[in-house]
Protein backbone atom coordinates (compact mmCIF):
# COMPACT_ATOMS: atom_id res chain seq x y z
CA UNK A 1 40.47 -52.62 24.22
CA UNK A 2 41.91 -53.45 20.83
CA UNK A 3 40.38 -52.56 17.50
CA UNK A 4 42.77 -55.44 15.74
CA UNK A 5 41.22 -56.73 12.61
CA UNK A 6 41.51 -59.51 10.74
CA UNK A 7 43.45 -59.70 7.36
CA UNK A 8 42.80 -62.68 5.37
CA UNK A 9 45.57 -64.24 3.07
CA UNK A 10 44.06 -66.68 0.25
CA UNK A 11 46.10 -70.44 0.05
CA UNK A 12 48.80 -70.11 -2.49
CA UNK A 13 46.92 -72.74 -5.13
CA UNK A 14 43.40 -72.67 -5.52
CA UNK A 15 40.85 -72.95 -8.34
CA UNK A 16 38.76 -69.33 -8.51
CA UNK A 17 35.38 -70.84 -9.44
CA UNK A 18 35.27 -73.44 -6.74
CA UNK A 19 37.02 -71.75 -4.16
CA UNK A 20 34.42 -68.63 -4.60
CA UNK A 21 31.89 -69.95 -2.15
CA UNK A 22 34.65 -70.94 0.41
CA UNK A 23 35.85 -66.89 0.41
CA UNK A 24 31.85 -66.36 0.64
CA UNK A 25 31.31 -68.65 3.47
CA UNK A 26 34.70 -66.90 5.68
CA UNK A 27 33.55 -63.85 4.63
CA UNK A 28 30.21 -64.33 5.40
CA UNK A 29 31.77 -65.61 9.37
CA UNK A 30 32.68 -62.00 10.69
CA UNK A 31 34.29 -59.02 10.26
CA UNK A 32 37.37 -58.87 7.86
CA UNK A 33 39.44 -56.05 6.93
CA UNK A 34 40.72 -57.35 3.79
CA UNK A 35 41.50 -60.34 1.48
CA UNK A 36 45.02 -60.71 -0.11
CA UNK A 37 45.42 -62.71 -2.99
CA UNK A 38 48.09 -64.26 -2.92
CA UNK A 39 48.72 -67.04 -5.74
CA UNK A 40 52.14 -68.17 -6.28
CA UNK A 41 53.70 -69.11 -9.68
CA UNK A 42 50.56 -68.54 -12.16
CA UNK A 43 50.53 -66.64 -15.61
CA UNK A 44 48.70 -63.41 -15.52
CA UNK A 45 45.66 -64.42 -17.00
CA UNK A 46 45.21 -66.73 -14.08
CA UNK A 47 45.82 -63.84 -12.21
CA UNK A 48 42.87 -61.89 -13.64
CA UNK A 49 40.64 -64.60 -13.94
CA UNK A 50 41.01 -64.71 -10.21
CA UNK A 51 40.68 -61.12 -9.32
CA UNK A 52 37.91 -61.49 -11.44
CA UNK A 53 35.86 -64.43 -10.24
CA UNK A 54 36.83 -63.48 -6.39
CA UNK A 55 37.21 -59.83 -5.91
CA UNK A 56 33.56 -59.16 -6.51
CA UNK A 57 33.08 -61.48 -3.73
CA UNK A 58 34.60 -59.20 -1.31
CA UNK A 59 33.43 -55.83 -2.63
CA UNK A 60 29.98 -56.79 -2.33
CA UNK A 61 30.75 -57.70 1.42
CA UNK A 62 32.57 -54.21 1.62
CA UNK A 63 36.06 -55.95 2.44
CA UNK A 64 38.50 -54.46 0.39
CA UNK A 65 40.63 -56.33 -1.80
CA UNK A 66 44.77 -56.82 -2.25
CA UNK A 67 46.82 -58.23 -4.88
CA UNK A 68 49.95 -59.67 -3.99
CA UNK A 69 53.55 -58.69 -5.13
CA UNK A 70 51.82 -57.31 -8.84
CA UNK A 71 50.85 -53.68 -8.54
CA UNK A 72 50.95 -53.70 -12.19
CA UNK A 73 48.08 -56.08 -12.17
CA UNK A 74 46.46 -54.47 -9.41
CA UNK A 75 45.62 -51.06 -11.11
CA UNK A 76 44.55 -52.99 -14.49
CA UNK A 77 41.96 -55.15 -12.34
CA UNK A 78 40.65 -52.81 -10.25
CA UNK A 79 41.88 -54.12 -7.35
CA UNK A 80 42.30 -51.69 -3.82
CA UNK A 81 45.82 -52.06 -3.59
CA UNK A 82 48.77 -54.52 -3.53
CA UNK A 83 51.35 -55.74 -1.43
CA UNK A 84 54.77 -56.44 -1.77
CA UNK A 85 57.92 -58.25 -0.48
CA UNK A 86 61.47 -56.33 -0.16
CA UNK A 87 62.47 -58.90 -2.80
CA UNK A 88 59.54 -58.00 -5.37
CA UNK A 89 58.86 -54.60 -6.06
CA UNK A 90 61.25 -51.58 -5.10
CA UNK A 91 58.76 -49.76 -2.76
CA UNK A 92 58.93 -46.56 -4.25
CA UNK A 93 58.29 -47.85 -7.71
CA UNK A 94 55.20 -49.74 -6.24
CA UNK A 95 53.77 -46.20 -4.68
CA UNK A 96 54.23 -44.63 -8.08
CA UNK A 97 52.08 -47.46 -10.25
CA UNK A 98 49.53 -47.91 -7.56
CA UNK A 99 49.26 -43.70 -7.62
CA UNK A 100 48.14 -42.15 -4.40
CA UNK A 101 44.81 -44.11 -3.95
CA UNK A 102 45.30 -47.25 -4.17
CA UNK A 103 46.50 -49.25 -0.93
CA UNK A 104 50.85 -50.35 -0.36
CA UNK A 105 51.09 -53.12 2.00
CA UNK A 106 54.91 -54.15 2.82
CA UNK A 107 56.00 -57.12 4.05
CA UNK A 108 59.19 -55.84 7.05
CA UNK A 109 60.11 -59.63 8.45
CA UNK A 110 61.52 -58.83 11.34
CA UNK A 111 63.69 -55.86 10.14
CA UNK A 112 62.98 -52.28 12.13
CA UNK A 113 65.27 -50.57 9.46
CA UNK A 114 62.64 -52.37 6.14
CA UNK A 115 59.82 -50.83 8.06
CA UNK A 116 60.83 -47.52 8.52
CA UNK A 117 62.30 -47.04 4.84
CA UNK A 118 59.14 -48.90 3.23
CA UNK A 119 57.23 -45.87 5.55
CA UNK A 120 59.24 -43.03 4.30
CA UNK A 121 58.50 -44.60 0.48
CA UNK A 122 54.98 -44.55 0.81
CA UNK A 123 53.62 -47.52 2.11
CA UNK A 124 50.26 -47.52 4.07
CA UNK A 125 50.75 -50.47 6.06
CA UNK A 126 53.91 -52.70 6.84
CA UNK A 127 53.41 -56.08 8.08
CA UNK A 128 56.11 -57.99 10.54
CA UNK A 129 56.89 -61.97 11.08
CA UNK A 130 56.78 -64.49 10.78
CA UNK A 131 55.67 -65.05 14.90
CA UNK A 132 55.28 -68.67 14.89
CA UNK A 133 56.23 -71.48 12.78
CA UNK A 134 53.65 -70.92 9.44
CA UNK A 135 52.48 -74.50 7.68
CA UNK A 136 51.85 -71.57 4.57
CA UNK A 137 55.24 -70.74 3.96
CA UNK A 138 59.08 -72.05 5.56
CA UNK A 139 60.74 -68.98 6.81
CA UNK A 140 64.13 -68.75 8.98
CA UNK A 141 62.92 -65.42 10.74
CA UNK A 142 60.92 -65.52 13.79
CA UNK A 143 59.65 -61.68 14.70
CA UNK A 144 59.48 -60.90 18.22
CA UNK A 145 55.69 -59.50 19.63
CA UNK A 146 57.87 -55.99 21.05
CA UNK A 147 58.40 -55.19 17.94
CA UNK A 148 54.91 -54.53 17.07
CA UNK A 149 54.41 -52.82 20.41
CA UNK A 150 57.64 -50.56 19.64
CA UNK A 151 56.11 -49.89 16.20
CA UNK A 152 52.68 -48.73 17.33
CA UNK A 153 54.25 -46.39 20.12
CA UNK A 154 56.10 -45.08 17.80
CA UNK A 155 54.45 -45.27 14.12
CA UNK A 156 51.20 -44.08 13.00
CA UNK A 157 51.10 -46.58 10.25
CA UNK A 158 49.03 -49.68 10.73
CA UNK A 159 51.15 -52.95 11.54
CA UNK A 160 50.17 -56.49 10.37
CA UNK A 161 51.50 -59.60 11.87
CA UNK A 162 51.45 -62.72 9.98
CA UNK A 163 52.99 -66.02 10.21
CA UNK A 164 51.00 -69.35 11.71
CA UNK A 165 48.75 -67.18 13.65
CA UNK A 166 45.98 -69.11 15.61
CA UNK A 167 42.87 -68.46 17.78
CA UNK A 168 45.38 -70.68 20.64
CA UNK A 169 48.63 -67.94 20.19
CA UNK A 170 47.02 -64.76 18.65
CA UNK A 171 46.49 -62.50 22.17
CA UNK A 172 50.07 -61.55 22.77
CA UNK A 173 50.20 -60.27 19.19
CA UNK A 174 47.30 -58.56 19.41
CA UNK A 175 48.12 -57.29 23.86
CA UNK A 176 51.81 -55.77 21.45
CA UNK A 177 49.98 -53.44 19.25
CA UNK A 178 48.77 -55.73 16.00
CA UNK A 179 46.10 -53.37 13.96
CA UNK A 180 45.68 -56.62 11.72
CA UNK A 181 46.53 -60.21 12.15
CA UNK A 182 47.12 -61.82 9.01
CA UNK A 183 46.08 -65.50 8.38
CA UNK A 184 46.04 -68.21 6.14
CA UNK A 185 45.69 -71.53 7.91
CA UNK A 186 43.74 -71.15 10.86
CA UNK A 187 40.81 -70.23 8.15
CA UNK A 188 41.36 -71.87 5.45
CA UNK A 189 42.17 -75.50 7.09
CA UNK A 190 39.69 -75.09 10.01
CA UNK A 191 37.83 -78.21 10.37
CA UNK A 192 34.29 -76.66 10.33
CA UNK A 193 34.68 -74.31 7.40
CA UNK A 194 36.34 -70.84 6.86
CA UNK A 195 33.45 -69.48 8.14
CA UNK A 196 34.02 -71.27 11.72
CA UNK A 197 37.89 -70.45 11.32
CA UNK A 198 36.70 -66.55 11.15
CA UNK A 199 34.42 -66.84 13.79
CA UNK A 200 37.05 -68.98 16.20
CA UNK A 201 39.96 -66.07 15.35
CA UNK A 202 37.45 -63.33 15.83
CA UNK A 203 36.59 -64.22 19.01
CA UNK A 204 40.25 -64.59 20.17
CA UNK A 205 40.75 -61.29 19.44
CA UNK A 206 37.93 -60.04 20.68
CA UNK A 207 38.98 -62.16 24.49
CA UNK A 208 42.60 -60.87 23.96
């Protein structure tokens, strides 16, 4: 038996205020680790206005909460921790402004090599894919499931996979060794709400 989790990744666009009660509702669907906000090209007061408006939403579900690629912005809001790409923040200058409490999440690809360095710089998690084709995000790489299973023989840090992960394709990820499975998607564009796209992915791990 698995004790895979699920790691929620917030759409790329959204409008804090009215997409508050949506985060609510998925929360509000099951268990979830933790909720990374991930906004793409926005000034940082957008940033903060988010963090703002949403992270209280998952604190007061006790789901901790992860800025994306700005660990500056991260320790000024409070957040839990950030997460970075090998082409945002140098990894060891991300463990030095999130300090030693604060959570490092790295995103690996499909790279053994970028997991093991981004381990030996301080990162508490690493996170491998993409797995399947993603409607979130084009990417070239496609990560193979052994290399989560190699990583969790060998690694004590926790492994993420990410990239188009459904309820339909999730239980080889989660049969290799996944500790999280990241999604965006299968949530956020369920038919029946986020809170039916948390329940659906839940239970898939669960039956995996």
């Amino acid at each position: 038996m698995t004790d895979c989790q699920l790691y929620l990744i917030t759409p790329e666009s959204l409008d804090p205020a009215a997409f508050a009660p949506r985060l609510a509702e998925a929360l509000d669907g099951g268990p979830v680790a933790a909720v990374q906000l991930r906004l793409k090209n926005v000034t940082d007061d957008a940033l903060r206005r988010a963090v703002d408006i949403l992270q209280p939403v998952a604190h007061a579900r006790d789901v901790a909460f992860i800025l994306n690629d700005r660990p500056d912005l991260a320790v000024a809001c409070g957040c839990d921790g950030a997460h970075v790409g090998m082409e945002d923040t140098d990894v060891a200058t991300a463990r030095r402004i999130l300090g030693d409490s604060l959570q490092l999440g790295v995103s690996c690809y499909d790279s053994r090599d970028m997991a093991l360095r981004a381990g030996e710089c301080g990162a508490d998690y690493v996170a491998f894919g993409a797995f399947f084709p993603s409607p979130s995000k084009e990417t070239e790489i496609r990560a193979d499931p052994a290399l989560l299973t190699w990583w969790s023989s060998m690694i004590e840090l926790p492994v993420v996979a990410i990239g188009g992960i459904t309820p339909a394709n999730c239980a080889p990820l989660v049969r290799a060794g996944a500790d999280f499975l990241a999604v965006i998607s299968a949530v956020w564009s369920h038919p029946d709400g986020p809170g039916a796209g948390v329940r659906a992915m839940n239970a898939a791990i669960e039956a995996a």
